[in-house]
PDB file of N, CA and C in Angstrom:
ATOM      1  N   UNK A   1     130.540  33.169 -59.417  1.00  0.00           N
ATOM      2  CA  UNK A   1     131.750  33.573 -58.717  1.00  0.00           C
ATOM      3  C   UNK A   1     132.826  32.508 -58.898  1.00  0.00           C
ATOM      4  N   UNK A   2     134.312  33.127 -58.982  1.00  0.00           N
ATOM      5  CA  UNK A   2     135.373  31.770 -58.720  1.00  0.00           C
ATOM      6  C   UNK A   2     135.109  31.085 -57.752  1.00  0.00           C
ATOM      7  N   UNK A   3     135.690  29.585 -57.703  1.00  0.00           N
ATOM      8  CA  UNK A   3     135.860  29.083 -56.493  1.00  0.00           C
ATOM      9  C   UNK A   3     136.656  29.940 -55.540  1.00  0.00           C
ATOM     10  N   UNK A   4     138.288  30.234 -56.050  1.00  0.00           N
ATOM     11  CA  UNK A   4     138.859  31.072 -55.223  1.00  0.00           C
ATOM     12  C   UNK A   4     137.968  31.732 -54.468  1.00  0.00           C
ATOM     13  N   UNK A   5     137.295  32.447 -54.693  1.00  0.00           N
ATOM     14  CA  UNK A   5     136.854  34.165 -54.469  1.00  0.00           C
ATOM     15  C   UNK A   5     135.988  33.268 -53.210  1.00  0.00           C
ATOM     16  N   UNK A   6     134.860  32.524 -53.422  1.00  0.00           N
ATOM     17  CA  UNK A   6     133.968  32.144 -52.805  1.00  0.00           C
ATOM     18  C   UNK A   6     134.601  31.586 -51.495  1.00  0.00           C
ATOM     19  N   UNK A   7     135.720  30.591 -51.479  1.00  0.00           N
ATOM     20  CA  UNK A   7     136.741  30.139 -50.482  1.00  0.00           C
ATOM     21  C   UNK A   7     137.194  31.230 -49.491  1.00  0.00           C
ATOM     22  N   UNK A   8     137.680  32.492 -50.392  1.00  0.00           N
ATOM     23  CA  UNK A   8     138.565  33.494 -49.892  1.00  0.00           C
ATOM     24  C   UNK A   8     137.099  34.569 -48.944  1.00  0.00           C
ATOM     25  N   UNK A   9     136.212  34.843 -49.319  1.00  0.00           N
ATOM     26  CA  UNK A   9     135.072  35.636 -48.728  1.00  0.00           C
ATOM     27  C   UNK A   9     134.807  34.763 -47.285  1.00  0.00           C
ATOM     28  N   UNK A  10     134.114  33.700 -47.366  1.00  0.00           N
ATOM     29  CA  UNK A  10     133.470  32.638 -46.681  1.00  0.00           C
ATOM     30  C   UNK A  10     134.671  32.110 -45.453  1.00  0.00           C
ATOM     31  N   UNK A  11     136.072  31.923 -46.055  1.00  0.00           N
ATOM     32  CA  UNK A  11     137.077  31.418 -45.082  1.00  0.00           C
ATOM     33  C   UNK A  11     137.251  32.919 -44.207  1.00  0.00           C
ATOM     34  N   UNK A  12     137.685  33.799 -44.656  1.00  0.00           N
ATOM     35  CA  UNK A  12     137.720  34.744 -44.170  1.00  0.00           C
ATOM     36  C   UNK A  12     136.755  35.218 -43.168  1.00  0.00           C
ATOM     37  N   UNK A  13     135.485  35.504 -43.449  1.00  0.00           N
ATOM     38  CA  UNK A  13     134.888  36.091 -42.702  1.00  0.00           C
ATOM     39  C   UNK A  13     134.396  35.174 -41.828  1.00  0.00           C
ATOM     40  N   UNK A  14     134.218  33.715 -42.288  1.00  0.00           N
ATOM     41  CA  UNK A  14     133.460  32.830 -40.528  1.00  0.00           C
ATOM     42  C   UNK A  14     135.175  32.531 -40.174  1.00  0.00           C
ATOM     43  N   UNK A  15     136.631  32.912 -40.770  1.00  0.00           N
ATOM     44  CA  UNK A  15     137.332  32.723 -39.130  1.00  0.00           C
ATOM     45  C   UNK A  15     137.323  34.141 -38.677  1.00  0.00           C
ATOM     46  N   UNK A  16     137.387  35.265 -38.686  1.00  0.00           N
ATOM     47  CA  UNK A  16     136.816  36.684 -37.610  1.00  0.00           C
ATOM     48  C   UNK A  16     135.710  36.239 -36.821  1.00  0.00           C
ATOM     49  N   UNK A  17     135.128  35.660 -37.236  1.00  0.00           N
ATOM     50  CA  UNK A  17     133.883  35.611 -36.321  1.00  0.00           C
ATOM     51  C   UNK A  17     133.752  34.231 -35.541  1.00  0.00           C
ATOM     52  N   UNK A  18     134.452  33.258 -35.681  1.00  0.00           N
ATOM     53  CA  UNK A  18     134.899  32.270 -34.995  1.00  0.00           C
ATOM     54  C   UNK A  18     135.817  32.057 -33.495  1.00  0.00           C
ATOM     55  N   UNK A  19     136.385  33.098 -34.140  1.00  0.00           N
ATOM     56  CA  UNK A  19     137.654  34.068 -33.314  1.00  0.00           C
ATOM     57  C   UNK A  19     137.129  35.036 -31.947  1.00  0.00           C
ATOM     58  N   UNK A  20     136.327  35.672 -32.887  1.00  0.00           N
ATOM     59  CA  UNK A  20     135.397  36.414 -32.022  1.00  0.00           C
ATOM     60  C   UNK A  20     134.646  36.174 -31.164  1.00  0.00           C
ATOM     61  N   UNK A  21     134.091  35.054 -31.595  1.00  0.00           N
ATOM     62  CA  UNK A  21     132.548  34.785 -30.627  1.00  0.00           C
ATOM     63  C   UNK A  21     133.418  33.371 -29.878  1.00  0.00           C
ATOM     64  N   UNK A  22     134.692  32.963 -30.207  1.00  0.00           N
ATOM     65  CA  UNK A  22     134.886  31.934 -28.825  1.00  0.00           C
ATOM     66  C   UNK A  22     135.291  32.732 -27.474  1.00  0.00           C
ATOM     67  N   UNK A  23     135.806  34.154 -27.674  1.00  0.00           N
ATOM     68  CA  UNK A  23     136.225  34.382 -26.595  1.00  0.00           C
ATOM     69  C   UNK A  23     134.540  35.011 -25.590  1.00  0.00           C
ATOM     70  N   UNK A  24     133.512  33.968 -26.089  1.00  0.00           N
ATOM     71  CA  UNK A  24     132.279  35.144 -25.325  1.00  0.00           C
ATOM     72  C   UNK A  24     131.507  33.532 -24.088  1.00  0.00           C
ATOM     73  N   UNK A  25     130.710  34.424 -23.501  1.00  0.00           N
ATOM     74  CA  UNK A  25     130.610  32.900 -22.668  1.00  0.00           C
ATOM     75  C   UNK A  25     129.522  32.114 -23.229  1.00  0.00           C
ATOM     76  N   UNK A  26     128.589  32.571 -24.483  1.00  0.00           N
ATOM     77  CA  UNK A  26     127.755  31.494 -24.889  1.00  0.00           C
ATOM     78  C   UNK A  26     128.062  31.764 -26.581  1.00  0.00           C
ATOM     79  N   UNK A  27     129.691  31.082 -27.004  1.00  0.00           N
ATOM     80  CA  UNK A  27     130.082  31.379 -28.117  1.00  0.00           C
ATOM     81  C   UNK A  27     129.139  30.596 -29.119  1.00  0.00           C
ATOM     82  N   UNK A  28     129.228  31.827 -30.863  1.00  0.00           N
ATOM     83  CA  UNK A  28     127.729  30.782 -32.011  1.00  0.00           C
ATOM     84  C   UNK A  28     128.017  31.985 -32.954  1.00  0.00           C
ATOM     85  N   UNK A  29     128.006  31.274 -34.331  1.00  0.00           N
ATOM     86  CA  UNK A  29     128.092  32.060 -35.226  1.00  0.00           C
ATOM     87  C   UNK A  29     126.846  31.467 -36.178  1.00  0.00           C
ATOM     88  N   UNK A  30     125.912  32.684 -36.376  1.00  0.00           N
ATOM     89  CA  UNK A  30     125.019  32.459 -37.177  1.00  0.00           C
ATOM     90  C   UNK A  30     124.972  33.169 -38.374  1.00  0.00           C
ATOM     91  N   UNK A  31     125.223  32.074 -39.623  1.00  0.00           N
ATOM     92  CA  UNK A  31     125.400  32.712 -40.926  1.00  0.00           C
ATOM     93  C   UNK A  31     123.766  32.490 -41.859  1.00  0.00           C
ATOM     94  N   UNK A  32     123.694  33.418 -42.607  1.00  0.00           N
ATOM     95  CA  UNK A  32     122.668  33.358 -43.833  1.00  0.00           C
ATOM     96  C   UNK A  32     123.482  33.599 -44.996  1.00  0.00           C
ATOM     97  N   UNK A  33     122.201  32.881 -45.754  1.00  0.00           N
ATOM     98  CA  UNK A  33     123.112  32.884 -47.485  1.00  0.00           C
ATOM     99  C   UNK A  33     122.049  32.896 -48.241  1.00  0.00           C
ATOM    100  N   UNK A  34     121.652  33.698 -49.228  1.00  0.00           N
ATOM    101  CA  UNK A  34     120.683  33.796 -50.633  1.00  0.00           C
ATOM    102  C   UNK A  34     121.392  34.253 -51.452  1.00  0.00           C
ATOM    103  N   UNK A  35     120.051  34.634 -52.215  1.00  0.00           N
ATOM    104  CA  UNK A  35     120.567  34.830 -53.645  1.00  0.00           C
ATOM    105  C   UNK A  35     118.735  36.137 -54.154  1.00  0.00           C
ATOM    106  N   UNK A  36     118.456  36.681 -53.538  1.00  0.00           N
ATOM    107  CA  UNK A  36     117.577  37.456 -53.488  1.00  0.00           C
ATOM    108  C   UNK A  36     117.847  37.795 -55.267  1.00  0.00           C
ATOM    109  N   UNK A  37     116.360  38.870 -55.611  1.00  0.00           N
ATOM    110  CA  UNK A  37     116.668  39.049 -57.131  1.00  0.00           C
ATOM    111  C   UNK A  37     117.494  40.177 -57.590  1.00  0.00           C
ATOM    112  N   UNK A  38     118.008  39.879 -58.604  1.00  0.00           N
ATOM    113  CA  UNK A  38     119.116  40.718 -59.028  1.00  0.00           C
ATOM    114  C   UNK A  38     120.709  40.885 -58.501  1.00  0.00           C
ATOM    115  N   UNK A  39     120.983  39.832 -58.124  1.00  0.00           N
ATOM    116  CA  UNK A  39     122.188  39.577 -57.309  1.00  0.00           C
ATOM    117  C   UNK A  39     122.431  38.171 -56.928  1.00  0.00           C
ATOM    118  N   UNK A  40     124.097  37.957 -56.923  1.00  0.00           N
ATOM    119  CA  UNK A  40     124.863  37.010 -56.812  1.00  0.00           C
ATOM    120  C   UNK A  40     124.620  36.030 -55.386  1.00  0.00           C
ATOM    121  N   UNK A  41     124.584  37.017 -54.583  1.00  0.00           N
ATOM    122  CA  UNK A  41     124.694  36.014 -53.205  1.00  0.00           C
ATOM    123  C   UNK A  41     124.659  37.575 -52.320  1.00  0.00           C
ATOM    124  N   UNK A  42     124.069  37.208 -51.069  1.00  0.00           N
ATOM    125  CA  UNK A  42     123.827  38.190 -50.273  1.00  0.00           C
ATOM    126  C   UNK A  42     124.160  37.185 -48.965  1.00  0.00           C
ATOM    127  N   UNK A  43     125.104  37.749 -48.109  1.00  0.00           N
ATOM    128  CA  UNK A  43     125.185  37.241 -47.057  1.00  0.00           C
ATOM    129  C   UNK A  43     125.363  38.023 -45.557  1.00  0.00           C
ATOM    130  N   UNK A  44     125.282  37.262 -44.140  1.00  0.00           N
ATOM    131  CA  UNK A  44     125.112  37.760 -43.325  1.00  0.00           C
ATOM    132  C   UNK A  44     125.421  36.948 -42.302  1.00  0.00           C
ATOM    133  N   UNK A  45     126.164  37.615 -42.037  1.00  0.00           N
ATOM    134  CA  UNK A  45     127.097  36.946 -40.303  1.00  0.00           C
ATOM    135  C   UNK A  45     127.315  37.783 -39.247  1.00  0.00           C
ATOM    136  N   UNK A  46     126.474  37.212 -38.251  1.00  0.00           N
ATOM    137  CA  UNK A  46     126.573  37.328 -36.648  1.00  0.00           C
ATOM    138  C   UNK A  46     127.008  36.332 -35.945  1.00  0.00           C
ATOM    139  N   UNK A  47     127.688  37.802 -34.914  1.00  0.00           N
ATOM    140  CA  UNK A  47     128.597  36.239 -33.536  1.00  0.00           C
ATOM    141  C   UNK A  47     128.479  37.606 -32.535  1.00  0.00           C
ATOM    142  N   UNK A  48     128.488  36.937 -31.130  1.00  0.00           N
ATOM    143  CA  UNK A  48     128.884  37.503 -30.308  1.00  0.00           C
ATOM    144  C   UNK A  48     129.934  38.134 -30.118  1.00  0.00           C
ATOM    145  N   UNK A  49     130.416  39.522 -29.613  1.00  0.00           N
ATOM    146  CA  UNK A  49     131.690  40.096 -29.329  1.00  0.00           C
ATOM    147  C   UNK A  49     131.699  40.673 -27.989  1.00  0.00           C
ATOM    148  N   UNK A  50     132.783  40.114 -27.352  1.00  0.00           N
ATOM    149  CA  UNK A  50     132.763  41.196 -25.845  1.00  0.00           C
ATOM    150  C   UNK A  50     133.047  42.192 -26.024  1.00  0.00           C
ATOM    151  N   UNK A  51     133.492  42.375 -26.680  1.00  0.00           N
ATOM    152  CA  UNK A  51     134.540  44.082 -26.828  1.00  0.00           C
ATOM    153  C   UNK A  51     134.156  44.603 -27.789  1.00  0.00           C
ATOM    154  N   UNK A  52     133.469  45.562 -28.384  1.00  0.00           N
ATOM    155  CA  UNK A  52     133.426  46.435 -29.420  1.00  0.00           C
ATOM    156  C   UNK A  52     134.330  46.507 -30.345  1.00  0.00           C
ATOM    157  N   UNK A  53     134.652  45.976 -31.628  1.00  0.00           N
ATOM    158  CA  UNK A  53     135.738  46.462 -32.607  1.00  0.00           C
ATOM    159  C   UNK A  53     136.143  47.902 -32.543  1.00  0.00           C
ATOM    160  N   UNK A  54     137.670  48.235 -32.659  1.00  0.00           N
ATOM    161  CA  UNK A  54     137.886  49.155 -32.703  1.00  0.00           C
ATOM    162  C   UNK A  54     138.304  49.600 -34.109  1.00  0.00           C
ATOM    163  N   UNK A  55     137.937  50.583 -34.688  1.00  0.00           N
ATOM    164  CA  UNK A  55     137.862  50.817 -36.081  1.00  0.00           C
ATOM    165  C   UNK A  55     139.227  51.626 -36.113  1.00  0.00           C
ATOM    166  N   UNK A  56     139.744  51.354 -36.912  1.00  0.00           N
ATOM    167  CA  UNK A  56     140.651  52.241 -37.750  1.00  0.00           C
ATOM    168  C   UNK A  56     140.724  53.183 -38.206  1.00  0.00           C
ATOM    169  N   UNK A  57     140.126  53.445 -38.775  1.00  0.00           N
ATOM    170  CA  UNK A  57     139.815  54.745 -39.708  1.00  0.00           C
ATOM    171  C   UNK A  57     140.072  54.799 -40.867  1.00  0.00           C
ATOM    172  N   UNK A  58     139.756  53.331 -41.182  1.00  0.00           N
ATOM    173  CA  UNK A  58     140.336  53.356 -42.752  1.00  0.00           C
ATOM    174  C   UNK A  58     139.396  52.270 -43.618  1.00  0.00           C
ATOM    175  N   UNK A  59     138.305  51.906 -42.608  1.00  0.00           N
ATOM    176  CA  UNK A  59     137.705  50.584 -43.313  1.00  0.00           C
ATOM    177  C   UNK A  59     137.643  49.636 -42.381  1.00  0.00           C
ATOM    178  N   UNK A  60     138.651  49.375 -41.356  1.00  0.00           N
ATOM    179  CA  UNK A  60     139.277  47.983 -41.188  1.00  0.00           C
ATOM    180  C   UNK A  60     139.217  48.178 -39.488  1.00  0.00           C
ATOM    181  N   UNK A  61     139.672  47.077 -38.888  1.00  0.00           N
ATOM    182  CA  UNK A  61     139.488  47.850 -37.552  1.00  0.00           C
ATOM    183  C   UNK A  61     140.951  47.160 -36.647  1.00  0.00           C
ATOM    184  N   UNK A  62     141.104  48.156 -35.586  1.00  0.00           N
ATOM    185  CA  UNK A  62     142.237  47.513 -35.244  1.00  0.00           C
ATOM    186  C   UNK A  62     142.532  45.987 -34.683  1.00  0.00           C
ATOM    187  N   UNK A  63     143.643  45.243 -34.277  1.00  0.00           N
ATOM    188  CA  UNK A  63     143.706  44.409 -34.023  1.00  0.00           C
ATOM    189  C   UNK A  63     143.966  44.207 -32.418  1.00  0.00           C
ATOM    190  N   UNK A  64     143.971  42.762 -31.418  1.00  0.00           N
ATOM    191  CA  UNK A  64     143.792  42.893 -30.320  1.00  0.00           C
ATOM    192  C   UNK A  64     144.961  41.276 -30.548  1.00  0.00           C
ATOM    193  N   UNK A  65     144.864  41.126 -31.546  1.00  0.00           N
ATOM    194  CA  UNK A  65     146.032  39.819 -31.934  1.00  0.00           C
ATOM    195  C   UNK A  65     147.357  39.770 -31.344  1.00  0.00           C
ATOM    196  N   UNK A  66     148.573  39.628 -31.027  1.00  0.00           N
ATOM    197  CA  UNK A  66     149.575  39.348 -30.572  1.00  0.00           C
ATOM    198  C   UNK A  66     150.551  39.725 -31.524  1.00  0.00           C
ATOM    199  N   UNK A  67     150.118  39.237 -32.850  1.00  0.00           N
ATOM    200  CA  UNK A  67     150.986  39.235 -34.173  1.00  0.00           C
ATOM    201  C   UNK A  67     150.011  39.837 -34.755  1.00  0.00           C
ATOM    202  N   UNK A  68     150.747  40.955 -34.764  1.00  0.00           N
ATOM    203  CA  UNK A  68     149.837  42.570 -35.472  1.00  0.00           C
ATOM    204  C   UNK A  68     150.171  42.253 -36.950  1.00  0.00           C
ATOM    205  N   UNK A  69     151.292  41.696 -37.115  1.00  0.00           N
ATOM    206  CA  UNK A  69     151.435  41.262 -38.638  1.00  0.00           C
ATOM    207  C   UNK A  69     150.513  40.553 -39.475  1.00  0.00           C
ATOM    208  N   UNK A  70     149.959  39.221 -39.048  1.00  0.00           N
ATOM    209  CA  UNK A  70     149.559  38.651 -39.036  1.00  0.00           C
ATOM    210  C   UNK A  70     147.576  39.049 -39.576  1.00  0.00           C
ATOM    211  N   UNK A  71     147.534  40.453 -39.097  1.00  0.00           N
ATOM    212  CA  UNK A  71     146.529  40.522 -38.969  1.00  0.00           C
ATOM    213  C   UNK A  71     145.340  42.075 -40.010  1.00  0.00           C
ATOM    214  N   UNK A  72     144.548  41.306 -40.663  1.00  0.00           N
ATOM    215  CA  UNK A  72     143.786  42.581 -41.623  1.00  0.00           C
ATOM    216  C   UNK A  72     144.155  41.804 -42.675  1.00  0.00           C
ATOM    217  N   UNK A  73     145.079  41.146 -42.640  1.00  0.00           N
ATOM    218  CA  UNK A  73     144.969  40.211 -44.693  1.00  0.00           C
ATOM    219  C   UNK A  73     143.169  39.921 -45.197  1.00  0.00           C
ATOM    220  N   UNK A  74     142.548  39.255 -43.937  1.00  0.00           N
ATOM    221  CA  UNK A  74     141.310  38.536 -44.272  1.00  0.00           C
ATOM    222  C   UNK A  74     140.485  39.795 -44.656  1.00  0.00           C
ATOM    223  N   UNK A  75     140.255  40.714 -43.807  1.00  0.00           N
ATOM    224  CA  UNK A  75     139.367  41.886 -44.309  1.00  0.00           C
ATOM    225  C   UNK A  75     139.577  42.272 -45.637  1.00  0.00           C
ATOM    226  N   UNK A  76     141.115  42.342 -45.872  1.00  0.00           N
ATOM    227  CA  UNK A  76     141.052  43.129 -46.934  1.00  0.00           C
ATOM    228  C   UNK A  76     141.120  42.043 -48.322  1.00  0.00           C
ATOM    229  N   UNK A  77     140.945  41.134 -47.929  1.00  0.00           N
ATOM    230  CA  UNK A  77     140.649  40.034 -49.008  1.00  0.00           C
ATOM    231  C   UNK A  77     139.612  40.420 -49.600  1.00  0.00           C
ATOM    232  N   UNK A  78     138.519  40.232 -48.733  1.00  0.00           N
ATOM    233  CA  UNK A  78     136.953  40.499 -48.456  1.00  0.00           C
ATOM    234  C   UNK A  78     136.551  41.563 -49.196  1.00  0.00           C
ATOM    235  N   UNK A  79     137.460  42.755 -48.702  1.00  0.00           N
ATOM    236  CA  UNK A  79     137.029  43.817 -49.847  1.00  0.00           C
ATOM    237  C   UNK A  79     137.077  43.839 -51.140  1.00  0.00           C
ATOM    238  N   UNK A  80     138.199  43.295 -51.778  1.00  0.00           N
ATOM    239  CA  UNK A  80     138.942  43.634 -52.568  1.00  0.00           C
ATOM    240  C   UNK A  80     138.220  42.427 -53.544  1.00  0.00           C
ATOM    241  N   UNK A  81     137.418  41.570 -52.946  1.00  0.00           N
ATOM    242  CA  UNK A  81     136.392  40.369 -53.368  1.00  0.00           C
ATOM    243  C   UNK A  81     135.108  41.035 -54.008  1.00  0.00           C
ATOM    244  N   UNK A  82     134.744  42.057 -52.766  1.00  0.00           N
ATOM    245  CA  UNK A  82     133.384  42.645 -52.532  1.00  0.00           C
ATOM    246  C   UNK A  82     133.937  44.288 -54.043  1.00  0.00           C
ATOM    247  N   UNK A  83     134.589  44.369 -53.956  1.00  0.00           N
ATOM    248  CA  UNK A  83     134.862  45.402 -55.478  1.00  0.00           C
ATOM    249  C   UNK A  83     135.342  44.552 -56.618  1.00  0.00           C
ATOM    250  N   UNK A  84     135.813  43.585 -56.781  1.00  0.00           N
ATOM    251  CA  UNK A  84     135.417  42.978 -57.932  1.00  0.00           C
ATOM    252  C   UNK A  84     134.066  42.455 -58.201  1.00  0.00           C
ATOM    253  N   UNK A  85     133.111  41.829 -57.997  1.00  0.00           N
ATOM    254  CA  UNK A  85     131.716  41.689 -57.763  1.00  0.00           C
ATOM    255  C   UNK A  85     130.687  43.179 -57.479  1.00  0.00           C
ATOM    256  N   UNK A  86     130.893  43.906 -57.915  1.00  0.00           N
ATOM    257  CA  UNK A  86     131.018  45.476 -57.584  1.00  0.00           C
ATOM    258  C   UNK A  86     129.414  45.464 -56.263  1.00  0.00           C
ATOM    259  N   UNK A  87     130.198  45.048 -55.554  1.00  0.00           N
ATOM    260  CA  UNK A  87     129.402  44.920 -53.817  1.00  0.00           C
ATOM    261  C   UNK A  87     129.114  45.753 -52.937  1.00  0.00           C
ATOM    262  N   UNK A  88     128.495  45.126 -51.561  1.00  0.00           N
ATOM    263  CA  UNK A  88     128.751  46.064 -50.189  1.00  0.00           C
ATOM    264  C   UNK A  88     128.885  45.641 -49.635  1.00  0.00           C
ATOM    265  N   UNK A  89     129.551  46.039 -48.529  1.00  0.00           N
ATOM    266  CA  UNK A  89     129.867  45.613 -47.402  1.00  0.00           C
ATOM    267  C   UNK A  89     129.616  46.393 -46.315  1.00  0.00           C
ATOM    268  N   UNK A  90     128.532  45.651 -45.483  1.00  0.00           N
ATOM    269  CA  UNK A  90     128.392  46.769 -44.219  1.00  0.00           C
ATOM    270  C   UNK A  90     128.672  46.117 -42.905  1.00  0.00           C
ATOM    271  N   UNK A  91     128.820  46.660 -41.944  1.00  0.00           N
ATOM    272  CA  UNK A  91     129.487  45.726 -40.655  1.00  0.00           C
ATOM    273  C   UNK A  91     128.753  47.126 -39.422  1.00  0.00           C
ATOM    274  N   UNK A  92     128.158  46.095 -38.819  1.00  0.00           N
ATOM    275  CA  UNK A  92     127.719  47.240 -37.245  1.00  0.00           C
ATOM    276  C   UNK A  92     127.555  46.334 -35.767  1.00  0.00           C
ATOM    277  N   UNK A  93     128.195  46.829 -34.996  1.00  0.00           N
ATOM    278  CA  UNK A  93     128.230  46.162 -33.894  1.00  0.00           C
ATOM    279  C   UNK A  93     127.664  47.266 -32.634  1.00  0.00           C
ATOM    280  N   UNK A  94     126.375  46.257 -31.767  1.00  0.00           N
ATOM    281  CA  UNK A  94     125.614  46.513 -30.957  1.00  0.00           C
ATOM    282  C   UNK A  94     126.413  46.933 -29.732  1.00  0.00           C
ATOM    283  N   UNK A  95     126.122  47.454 -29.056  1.00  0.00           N
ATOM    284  CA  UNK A  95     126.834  47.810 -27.621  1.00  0.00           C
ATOM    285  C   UNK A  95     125.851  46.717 -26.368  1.00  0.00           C
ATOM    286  N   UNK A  96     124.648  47.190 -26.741  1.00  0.00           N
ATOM    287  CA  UNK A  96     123.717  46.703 -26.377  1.00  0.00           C
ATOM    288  C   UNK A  96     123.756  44.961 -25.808  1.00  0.00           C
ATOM    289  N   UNK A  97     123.356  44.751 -27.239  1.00  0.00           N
ATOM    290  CA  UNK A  97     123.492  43.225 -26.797  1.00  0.00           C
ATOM    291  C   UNK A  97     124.958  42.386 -27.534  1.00  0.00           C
ATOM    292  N   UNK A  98     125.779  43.398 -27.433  1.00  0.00           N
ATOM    293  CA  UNK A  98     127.001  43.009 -27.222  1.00  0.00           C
ATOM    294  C   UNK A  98     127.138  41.560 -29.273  1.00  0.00           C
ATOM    295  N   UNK A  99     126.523  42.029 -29.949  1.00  0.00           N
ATOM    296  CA  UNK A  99     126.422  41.759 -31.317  1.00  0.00           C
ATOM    297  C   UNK A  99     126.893  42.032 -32.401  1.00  0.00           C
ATOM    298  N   UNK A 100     128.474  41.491 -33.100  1.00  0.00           N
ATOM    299  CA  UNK A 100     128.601  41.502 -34.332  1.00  0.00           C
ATOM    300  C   UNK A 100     127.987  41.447 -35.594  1.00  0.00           C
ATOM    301  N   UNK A 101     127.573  42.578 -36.387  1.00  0.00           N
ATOM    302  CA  UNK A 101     127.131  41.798 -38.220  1.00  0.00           C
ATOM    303  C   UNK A 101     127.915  42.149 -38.898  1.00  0.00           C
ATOM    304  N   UNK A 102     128.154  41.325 -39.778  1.00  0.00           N
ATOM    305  CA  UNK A 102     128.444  41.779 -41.165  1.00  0.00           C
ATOM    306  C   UNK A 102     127.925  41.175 -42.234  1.00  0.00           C
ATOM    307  N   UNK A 103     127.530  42.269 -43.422  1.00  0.00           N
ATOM    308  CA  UNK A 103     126.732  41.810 -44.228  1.00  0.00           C
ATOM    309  C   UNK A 103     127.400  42.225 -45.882  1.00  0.00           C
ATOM    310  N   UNK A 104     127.434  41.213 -46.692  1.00  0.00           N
ATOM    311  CA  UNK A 104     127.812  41.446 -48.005  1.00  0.00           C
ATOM    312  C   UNK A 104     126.923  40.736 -49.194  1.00  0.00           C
ATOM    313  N   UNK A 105     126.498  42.343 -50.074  1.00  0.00           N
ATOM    314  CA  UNK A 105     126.124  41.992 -51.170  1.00  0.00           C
ATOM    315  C   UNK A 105     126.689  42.011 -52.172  1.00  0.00           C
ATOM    316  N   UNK A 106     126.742  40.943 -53.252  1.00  0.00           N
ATOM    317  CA  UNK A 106     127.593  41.095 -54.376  1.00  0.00           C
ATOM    318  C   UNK A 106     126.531  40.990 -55.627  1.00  0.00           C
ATOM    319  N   UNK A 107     127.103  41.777 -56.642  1.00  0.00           N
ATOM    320  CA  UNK A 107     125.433  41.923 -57.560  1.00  0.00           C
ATOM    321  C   UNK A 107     126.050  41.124 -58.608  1.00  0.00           C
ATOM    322  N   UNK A 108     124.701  41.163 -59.567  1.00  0.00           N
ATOM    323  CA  UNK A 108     124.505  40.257 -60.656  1.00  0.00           C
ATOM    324  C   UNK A 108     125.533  40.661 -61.510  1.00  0.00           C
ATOM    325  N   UNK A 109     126.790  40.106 -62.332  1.00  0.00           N
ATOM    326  CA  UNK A 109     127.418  40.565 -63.441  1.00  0.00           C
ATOM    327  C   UNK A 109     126.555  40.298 -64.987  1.00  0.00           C
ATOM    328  N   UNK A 110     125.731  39.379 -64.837  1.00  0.00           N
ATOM    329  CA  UNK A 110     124.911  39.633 -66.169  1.00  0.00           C
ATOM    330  C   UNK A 110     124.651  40.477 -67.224  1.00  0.00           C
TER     331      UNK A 110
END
């Protein structure tokens, strides 16, 4: 992978979830990283969320930010990372125990 790309995935997605899990009362972001076979890097990030993301309907989910401007560049970095690396990206959040994931695989270009 570029450096860029790797910067732009990684910065992106642990600040959402940095963001996320300080506003909770026992804030923690727990990331994984491999390289399982046949693929680039497989990763996986959980944080706490009080509030359920609210999805968009387009991929992306709405914002709760102040400066609405400001906000969805990082996701759609992410994607647009995760289709060059011809990837996935899946994201599901618990009601339950109140739990963010998101998970991205990017495959082997070999």
């Amino acid at each position: 992978m570029a450096p860029n790309d790797i910067t732009a995935l990684f910065g992106n997605l642990l600040e959402n979830a940095v963001e996320a899990a300080q506003n909770t009362a026992e804030p923690y972001v727990e990331l994984h990283v491999g390289s399982p076979a046949g693929t680039d890097l497989f990763l996986s990030l959980t944080n706490p969320c009080s509030h359920p993301p609210r999805e968009d309907g387009r991929g992306g989910f709405l914002t709760r930010k102040l400066n609405k401007e400001q906000h969805g560049i990082g996701l759609k970095s992410v994607k647009a990372i995760v289709r060059k690396y011809d990837g996935t990206l899946n994201h599901e959040y618990d009601r339950e125990t109140k739990l963010f994931n998101i998970s991205v695989l990017l495959k082997d270009k070999v």
